[in-house]
PDB file of N, CA and C in Angstrom:
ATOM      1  N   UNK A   1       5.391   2.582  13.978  1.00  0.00           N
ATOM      2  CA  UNK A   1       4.760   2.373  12.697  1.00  0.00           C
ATOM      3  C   UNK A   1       5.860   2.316  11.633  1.00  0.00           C
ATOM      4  N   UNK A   2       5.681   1.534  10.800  1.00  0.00           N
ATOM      5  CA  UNK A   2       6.413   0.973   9.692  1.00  0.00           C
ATOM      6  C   UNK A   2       7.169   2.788   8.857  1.00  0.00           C
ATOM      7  N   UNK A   3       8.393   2.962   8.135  1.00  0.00           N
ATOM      8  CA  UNK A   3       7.960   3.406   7.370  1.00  0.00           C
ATOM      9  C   UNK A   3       8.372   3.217   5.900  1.00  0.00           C
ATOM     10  N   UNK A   4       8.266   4.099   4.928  1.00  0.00           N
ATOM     11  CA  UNK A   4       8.204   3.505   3.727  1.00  0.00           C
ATOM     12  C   UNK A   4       8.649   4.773   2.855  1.00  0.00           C
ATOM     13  N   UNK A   5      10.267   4.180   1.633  1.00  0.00           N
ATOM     14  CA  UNK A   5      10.353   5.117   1.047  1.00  0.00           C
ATOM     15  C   UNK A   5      10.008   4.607  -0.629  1.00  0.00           C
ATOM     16  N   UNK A   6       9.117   5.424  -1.137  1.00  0.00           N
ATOM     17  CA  UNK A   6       8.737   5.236  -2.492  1.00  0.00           C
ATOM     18  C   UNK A   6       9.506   5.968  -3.895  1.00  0.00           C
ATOM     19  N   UNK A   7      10.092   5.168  -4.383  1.00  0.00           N
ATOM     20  CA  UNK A   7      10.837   6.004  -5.512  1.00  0.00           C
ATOM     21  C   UNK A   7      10.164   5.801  -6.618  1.00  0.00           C
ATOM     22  N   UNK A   8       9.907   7.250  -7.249  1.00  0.00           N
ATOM     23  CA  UNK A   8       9.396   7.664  -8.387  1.00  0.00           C
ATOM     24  C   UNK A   8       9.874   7.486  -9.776  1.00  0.00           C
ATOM     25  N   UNK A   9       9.870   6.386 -10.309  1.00  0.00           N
ATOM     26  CA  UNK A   9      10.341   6.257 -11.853  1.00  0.00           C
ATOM     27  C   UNK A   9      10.020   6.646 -12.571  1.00  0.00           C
ATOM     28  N   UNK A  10      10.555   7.728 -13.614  1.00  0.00           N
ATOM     29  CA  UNK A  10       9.772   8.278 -14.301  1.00  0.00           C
ATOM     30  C   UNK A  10      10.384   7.541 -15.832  1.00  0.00           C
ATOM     31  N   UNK A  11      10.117   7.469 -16.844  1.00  0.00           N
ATOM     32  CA  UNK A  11      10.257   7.388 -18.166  1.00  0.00           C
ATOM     33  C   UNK A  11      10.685   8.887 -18.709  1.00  0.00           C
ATOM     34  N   UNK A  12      11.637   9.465 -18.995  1.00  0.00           N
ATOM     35  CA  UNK A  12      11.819  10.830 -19.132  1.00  0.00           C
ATOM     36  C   UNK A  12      11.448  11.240 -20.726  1.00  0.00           C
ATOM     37  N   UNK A  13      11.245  10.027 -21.717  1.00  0.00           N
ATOM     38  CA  UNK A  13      10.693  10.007 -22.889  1.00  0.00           C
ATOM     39  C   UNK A  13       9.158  10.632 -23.328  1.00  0.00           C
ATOM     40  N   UNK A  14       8.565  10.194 -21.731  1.00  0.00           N
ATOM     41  CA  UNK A  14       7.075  10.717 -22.090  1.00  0.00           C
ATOM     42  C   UNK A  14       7.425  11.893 -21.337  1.00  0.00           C
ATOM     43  N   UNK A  15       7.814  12.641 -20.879  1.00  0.00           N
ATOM     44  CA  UNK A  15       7.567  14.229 -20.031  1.00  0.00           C
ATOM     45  C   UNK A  15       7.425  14.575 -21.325  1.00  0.00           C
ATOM     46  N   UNK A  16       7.018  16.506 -20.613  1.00  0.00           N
ATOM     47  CA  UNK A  16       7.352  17.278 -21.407  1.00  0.00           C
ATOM     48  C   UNK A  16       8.582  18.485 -20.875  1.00  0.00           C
ATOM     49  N   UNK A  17       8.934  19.500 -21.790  1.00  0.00           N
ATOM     50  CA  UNK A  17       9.836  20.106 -21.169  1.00  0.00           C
ATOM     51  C   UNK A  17       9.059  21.104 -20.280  1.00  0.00           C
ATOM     52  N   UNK A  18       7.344  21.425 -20.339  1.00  0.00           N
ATOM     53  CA  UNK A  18       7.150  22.055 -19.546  1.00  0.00           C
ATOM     54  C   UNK A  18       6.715  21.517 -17.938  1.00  0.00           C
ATOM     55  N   UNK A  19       6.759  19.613 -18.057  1.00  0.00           N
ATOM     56  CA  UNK A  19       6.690  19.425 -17.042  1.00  0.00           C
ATOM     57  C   UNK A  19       4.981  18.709 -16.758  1.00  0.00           C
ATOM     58  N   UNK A  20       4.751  19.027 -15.324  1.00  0.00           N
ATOM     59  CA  UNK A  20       3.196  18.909 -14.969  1.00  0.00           C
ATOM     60  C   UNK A  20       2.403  19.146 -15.418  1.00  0.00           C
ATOM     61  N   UNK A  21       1.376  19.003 -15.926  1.00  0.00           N
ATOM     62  CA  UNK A  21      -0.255  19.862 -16.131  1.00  0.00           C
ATOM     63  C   UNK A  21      -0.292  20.837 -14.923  1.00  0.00           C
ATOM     64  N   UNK A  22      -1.361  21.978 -15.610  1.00  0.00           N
ATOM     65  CA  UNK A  22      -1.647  22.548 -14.366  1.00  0.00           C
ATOM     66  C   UNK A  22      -2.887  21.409 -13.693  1.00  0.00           C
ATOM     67  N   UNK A  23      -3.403  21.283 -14.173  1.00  0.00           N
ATOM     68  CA  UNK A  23      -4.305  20.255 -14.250  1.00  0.00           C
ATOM     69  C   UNK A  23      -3.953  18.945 -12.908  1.00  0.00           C
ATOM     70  N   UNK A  24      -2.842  18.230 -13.404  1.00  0.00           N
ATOM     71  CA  UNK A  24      -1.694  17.091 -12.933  1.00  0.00           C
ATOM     72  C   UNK A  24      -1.508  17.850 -11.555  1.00  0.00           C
ATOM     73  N   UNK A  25      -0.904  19.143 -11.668  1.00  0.00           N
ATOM     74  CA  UNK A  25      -0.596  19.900 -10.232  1.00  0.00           C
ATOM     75  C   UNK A  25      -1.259  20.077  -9.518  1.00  0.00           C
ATOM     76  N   UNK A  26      -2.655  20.182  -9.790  1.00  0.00           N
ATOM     77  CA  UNK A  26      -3.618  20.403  -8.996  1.00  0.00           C
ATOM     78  C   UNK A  26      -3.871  19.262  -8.353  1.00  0.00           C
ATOM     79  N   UNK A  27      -4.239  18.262  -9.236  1.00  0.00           N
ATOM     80  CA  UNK A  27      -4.235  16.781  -8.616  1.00  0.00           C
ATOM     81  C   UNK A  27      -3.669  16.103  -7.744  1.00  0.00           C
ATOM     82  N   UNK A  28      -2.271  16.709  -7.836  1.00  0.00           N
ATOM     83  CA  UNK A  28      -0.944  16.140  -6.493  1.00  0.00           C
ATOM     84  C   UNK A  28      -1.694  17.401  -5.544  1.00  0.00           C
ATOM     85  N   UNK A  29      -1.444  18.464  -5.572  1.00  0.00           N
ATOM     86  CA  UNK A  29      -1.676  18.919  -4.510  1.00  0.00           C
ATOM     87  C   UNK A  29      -2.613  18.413  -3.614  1.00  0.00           C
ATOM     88  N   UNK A  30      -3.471  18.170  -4.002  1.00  0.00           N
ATOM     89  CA  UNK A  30      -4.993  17.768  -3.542  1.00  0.00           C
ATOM     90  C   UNK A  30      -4.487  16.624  -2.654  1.00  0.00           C
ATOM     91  N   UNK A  31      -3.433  15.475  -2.863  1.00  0.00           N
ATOM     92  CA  UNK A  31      -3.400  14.399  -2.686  1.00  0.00           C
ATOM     93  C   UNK A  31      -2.517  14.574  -1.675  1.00  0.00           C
ATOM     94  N   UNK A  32      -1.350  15.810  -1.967  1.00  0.00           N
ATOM     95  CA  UNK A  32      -0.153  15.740  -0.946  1.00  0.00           C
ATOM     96  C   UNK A  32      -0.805  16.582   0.410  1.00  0.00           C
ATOM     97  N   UNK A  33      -1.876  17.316  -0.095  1.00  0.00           N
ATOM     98  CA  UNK A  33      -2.693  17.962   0.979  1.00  0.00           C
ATOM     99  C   UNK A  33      -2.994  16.707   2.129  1.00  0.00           C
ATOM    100  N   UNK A  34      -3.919  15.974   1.531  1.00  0.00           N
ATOM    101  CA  UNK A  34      -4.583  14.811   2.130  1.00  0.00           C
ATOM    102  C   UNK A  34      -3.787  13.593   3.007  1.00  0.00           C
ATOM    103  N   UNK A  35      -2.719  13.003   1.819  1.00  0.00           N
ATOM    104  CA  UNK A  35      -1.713  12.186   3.063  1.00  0.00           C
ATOM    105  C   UNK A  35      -0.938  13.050   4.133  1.00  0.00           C
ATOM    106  N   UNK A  36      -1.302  14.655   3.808  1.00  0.00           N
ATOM    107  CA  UNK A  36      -0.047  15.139   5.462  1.00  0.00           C
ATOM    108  C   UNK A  36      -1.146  15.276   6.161  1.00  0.00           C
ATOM    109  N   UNK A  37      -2.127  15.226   6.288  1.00  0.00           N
ATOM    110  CA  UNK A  37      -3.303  16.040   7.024  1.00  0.00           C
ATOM    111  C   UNK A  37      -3.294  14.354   7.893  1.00  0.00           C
ATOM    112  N   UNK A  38      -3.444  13.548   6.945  1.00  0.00           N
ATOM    113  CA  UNK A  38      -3.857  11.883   7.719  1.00  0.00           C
ATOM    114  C   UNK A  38      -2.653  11.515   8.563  1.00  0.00           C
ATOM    115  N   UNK A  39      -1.195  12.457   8.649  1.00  0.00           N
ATOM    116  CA  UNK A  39      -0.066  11.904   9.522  1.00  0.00           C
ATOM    117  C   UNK A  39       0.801  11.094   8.858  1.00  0.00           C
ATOM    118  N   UNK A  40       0.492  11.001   7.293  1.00  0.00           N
ATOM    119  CA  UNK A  40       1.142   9.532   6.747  1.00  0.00           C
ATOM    120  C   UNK A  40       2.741   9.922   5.835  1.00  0.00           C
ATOM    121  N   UNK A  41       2.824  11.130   5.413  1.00  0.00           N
ATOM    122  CA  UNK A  41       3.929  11.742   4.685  1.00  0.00           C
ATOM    123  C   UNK A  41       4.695  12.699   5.668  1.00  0.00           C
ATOM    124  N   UNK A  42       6.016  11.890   5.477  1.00  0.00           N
ATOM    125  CA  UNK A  42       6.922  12.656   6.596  1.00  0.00           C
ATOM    126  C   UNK A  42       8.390  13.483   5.451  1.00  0.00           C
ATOM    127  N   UNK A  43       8.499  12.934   4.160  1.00  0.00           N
ATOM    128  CA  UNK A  43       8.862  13.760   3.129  1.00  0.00           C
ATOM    129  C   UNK A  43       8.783  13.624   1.921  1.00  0.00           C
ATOM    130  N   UNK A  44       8.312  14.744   0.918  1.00  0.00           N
ATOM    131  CA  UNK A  44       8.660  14.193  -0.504  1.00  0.00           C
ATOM    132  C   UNK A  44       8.960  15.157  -1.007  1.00  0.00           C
ATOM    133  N   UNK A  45       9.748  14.924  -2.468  1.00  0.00           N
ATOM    134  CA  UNK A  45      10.187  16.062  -3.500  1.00  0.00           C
ATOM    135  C   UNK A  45      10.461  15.288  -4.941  1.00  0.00           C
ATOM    136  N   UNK A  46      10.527  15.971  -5.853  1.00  0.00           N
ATOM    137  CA  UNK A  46      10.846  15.663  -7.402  1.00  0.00           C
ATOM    138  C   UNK A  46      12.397  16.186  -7.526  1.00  0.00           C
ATOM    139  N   UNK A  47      12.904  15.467  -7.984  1.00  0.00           N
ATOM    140  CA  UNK A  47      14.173  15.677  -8.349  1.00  0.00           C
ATOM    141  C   UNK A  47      14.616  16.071  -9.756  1.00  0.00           C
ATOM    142  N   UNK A  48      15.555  16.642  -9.636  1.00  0.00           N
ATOM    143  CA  UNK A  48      15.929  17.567 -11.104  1.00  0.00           C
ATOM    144  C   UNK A  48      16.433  15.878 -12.465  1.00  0.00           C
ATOM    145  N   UNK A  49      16.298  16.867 -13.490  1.00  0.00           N
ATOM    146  CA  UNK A  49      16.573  15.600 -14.607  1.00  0.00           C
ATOM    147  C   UNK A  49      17.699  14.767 -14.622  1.00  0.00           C
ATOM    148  N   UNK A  50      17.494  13.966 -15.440  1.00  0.00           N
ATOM    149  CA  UNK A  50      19.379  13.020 -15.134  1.00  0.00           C
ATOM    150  C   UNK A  50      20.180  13.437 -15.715  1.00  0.00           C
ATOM    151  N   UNK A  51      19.685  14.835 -16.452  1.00  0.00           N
ATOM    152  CA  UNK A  51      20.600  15.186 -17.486  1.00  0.00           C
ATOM    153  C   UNK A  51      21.553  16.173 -16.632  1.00  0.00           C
ATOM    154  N   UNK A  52      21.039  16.650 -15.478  1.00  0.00           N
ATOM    155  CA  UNK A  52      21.802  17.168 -14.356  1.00  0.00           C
ATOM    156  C   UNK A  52      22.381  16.368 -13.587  1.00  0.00           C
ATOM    157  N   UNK A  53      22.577  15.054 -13.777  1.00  0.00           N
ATOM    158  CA  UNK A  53      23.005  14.789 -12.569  1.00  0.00           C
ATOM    159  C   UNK A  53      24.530  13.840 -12.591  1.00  0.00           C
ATOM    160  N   UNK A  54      24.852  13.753 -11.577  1.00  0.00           N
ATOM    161  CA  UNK A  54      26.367  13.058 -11.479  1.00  0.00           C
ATOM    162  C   UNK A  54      26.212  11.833 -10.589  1.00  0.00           C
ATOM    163  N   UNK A  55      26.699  10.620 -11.515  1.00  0.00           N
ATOM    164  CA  UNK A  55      27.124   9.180 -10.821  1.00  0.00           C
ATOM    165  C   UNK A  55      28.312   9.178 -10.453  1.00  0.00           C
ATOM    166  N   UNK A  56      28.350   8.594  -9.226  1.00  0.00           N
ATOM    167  CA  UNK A  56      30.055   8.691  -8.334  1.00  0.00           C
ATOM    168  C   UNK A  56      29.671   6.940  -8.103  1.00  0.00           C
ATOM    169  N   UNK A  57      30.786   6.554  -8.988  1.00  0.00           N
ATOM    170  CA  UNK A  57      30.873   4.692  -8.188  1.00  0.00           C
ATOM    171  C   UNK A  57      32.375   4.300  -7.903  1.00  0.00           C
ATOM    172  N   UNK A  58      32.142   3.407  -7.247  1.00  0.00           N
ATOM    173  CA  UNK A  58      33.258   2.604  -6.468  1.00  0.00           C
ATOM    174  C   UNK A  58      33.280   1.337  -6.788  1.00  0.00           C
ATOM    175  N   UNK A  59      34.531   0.821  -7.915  1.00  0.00           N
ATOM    176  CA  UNK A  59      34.472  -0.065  -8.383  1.00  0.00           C
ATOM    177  C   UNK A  59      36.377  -0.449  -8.693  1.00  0.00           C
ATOM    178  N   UNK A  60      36.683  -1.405  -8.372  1.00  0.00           N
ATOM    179  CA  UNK A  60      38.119  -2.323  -8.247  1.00  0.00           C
ATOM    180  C   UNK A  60      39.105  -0.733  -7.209  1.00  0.00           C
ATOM    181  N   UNK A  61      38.331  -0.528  -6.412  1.00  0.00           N
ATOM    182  CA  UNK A  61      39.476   0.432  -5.443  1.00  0.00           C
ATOM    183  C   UNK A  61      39.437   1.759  -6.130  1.00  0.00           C
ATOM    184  N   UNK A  62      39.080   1.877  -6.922  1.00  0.00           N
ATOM    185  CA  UNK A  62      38.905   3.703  -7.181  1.00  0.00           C
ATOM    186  C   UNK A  62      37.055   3.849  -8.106  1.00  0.00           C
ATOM    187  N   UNK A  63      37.430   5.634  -7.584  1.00  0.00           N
ATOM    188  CA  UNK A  63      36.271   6.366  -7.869  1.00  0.00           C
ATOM    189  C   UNK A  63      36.401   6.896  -8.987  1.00  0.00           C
ATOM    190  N   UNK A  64      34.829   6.740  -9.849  1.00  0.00           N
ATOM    191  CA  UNK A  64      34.925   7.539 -10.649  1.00  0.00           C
ATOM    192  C   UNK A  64      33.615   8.117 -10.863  1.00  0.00           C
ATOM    193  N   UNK A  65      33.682   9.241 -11.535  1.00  0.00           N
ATOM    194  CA  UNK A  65      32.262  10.105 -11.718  1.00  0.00           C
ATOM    195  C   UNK A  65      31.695  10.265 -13.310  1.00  0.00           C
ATOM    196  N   UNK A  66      30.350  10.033 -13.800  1.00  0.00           N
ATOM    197  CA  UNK A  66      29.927   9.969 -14.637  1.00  0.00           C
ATOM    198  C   UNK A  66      28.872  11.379 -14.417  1.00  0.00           C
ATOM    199  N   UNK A  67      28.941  12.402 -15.423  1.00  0.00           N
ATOM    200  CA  UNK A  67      27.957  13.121 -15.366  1.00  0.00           C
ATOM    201  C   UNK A  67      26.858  13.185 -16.655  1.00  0.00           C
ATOM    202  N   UNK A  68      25.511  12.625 -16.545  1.00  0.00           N
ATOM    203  CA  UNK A  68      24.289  12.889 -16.952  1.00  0.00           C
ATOM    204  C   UNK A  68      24.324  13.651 -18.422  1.00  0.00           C
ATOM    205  N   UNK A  69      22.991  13.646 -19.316  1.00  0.00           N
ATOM    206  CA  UNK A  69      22.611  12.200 -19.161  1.00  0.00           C
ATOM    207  C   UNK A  69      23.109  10.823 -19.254  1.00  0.00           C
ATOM    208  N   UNK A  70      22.823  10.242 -18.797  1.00  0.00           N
ATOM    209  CA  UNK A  70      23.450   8.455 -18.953  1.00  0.00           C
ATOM    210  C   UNK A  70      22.642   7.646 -19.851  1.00  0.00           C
ATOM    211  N   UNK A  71      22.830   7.576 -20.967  1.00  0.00           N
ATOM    212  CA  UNK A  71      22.233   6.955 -22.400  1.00  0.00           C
ATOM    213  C   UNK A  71      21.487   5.261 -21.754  1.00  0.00           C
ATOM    214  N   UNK A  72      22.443   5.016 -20.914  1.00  0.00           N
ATOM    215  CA  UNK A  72      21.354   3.819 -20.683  1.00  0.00           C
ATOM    216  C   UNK A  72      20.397   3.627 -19.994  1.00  0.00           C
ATOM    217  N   UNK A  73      20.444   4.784 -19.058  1.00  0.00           N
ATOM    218  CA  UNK A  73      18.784   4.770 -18.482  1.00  0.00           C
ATOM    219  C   UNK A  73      17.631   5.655 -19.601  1.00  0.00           C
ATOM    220  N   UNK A  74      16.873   4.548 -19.268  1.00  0.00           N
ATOM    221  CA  UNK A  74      15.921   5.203 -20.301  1.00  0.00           C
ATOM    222  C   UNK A  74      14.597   5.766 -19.042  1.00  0.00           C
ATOM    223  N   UNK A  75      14.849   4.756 -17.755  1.00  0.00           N
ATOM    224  CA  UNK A  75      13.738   5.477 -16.778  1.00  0.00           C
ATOM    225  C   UNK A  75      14.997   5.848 -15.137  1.00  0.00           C
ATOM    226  N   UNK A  76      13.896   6.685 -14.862  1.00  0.00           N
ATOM    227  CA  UNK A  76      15.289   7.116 -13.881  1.00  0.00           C
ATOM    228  C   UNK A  76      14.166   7.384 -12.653  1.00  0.00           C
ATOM    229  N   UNK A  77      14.632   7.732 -11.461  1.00  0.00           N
ATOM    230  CA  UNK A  77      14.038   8.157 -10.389  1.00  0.00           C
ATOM    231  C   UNK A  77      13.781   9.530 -10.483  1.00  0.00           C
ATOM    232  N   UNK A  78      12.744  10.164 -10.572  1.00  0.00           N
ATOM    233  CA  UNK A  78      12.232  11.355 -10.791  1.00  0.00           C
ATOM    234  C   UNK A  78      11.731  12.279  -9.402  1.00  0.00           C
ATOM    235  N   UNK A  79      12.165  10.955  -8.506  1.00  0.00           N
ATOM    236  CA  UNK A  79      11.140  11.697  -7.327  1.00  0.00           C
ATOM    237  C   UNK A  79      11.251  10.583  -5.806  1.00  0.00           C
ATOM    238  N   UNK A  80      10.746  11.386  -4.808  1.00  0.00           N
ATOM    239  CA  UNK A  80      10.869  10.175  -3.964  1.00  0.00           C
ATOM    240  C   UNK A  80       9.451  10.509  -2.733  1.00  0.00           C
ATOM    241  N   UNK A  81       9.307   9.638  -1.583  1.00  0.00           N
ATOM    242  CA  UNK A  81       8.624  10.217  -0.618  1.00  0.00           C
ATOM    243  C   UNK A  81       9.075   8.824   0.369  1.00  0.00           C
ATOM    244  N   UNK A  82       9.024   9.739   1.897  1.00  0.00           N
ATOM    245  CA  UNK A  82       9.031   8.928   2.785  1.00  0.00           C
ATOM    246  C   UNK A  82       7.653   8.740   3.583  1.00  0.00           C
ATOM    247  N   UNK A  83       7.062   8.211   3.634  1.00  0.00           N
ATOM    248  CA  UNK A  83       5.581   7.850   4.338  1.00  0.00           C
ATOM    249  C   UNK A  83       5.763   6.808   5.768  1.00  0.00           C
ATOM    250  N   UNK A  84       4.724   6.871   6.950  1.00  0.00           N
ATOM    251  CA  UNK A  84       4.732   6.129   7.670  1.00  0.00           C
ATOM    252  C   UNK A  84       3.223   5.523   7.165  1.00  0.00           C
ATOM    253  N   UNK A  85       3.481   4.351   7.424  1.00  0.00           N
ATOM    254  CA  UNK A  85       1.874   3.546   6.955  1.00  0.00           C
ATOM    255  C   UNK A  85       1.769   2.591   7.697  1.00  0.00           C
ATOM    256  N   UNK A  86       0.824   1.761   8.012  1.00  0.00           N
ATOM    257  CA  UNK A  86       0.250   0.487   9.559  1.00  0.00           C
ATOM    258  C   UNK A  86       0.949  -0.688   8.170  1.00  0.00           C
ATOM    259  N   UNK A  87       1.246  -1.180   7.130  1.00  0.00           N
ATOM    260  CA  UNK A  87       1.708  -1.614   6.254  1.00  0.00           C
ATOM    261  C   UNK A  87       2.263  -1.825   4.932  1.00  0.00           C
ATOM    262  N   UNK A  88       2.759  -2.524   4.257  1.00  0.00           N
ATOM    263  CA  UNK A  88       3.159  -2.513   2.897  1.00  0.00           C
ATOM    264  C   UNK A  88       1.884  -2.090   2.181  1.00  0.00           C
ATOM    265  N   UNK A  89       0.515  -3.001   2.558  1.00  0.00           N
ATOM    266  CA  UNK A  89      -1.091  -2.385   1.310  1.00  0.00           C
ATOM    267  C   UNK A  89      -0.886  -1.069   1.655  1.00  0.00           C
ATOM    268  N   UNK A  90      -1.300  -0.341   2.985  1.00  0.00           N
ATOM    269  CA  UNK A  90      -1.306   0.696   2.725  1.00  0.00           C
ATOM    270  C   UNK A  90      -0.409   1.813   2.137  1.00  0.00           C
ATOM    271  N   UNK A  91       0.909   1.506   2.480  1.00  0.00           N
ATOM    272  CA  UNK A  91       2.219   2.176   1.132  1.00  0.00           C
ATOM    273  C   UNK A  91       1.715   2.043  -0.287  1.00  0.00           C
ATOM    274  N   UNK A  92       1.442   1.151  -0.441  1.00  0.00           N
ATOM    275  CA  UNK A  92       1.519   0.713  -2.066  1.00  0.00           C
ATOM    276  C   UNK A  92      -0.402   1.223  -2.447  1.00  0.00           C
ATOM    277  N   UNK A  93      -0.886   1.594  -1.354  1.00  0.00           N
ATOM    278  CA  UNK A  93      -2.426   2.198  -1.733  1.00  0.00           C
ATOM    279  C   UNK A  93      -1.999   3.998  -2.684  1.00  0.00           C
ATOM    280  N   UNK A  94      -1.281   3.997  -0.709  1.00  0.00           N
ATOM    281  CA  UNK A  94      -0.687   6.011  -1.085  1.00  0.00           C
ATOM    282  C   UNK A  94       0.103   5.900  -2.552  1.00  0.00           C
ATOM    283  N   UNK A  95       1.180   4.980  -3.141  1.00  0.00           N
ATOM    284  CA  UNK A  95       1.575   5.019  -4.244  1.00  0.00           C
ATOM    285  C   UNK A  95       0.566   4.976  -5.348  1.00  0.00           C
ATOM    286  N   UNK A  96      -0.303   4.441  -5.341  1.00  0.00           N
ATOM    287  CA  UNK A  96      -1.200   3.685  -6.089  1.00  0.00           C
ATOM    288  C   UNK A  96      -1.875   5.656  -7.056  1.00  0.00           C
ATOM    289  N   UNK A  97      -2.045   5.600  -5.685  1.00  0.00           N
ATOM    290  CA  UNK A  97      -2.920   7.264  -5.561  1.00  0.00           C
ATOM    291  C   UNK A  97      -2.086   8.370  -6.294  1.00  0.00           C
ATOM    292  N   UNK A  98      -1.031   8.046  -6.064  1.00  0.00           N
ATOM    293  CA  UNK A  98      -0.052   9.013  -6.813  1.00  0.00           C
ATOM    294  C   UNK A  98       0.191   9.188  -8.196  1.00  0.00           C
ATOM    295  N   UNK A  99       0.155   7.739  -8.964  1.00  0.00           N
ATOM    296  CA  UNK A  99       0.756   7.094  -9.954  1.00  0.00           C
ATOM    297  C   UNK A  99      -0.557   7.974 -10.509  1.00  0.00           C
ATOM    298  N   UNK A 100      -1.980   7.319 -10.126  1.00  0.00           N
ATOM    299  CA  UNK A 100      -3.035   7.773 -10.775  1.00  0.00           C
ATOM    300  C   UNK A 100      -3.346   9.446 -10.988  1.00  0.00           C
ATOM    301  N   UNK A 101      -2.512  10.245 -10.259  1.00  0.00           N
ATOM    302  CA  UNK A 101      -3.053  11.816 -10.651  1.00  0.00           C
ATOM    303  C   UNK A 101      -1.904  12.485 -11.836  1.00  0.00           C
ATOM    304  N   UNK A 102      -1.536  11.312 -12.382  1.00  0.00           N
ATOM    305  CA  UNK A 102      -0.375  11.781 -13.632  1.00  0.00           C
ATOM    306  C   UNK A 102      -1.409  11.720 -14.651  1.00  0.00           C
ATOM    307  N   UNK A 103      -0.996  12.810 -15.466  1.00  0.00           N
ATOM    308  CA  UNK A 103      -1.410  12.579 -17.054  1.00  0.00           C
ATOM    309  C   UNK A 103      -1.450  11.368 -17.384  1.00  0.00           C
ATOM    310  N   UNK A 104      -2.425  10.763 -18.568  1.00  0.00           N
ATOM    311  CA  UNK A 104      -1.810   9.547 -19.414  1.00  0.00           C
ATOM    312  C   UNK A 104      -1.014   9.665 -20.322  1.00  0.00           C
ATOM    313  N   UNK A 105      -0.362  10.698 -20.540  1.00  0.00           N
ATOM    314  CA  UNK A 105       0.867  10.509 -21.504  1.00  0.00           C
ATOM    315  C   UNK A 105       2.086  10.153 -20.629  1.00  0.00           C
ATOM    316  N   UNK A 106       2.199  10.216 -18.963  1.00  0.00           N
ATOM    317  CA  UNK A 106       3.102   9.412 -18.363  1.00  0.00           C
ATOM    318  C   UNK A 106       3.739   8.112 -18.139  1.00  0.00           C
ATOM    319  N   UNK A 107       4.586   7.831 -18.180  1.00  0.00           N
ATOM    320  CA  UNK A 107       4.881   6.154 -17.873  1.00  0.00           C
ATOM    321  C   UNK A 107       5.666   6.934 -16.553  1.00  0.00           C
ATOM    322  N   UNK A 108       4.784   6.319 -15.603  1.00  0.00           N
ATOM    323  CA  UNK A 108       5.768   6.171 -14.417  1.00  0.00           C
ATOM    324  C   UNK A 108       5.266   5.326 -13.420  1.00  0.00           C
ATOM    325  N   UNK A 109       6.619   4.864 -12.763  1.00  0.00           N
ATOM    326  CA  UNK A 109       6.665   3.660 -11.717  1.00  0.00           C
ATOM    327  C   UNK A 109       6.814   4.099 -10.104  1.00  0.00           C
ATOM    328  N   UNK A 110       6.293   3.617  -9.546  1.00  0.00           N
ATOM    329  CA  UNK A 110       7.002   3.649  -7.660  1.00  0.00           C
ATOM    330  C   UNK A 110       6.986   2.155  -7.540  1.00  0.00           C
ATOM    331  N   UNK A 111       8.355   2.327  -6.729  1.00  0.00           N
ATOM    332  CA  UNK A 111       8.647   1.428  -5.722  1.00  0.00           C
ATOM    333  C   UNK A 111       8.838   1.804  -4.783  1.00  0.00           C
ATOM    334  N   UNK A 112       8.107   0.640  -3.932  1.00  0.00           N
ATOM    335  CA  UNK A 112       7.837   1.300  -2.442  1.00  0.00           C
ATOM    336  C   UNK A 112       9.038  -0.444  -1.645  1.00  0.00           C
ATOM    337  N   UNK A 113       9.397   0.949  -1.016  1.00  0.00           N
ATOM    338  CA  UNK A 113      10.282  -0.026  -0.152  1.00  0.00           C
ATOM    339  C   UNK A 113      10.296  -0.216   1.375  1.00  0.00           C
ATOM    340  N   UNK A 114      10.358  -0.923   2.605  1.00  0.00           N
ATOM    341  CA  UNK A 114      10.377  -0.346   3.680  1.00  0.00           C
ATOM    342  C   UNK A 114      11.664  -0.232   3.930  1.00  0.00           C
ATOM    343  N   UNK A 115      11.776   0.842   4.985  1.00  0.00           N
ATOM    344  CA  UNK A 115      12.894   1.128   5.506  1.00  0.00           C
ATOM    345  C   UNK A 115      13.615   0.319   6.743  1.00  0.00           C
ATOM    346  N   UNK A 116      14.367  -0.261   6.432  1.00  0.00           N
ATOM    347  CA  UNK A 116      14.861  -0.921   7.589  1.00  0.00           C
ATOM    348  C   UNK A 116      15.057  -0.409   8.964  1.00  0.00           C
ATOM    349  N   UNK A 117      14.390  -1.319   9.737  1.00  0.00           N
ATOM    350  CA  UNK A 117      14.451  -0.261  11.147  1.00  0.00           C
ATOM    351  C   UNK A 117      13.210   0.465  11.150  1.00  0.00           C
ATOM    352  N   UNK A 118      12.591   0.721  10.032  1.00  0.00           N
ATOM    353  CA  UNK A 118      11.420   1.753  10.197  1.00  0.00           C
ATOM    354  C   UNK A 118      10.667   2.000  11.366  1.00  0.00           C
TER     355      UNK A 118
END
């Protein structure tokens, strides 16, 4: 079976600093309950802000490191999950499902990708 990793874009403009609803939390749970129970989520997690984080690139033969925030992302990957699904609809259903248990003060994106080899 196919599988599929979905990255979580978040807009870090609309969060808040406290984060989720309890509300919102309840809602994922409910959901992350449901895709492990069906066999379909093999991992996910939220990742810390960009304001933590460090870019390492490789560019004309040397490395260099940029540490967070990075002024030009205005949306960043907030999150990820790896899912097995019978196809791309059904990836992009489980995303679908996800996107929808956010607050509406969220802007956030998944892209769902398959994994090569999956």
């Amino acid at each position: 079976m196919p599988r599929f990793l979905t990255m979580i874009r978040v807009d870090e403009t609309t969060t808040t600093e406290e984060g989720l609803s309890p509300e919102c939390t309840e809602r994922m749970g409910v959901l992350l309950e449901e895709i492990t129970k069906a066999g379909v989520m093999l991992d996910t997690a939220a990742l810390t802000p960009v304001s933590e984080g460090t870019r390492v690139t490789w560019s004309g033969g040397r490395i260099s490191h940029t540490d967070g925030p990075f002024t030009e992302a205005k949306e960043v990957v907030g999150g990820y999950s790896i899912i097995q699904a019978e196809n791309r609809a059904e990836a992009v259903k489980w995303a679908r499902r996800f996107l929808e248990v956010h607050d509406e003060h969220w802007t956030v994106t998944a892209e769902v990708r398959e994994i090569v080899g999956g």
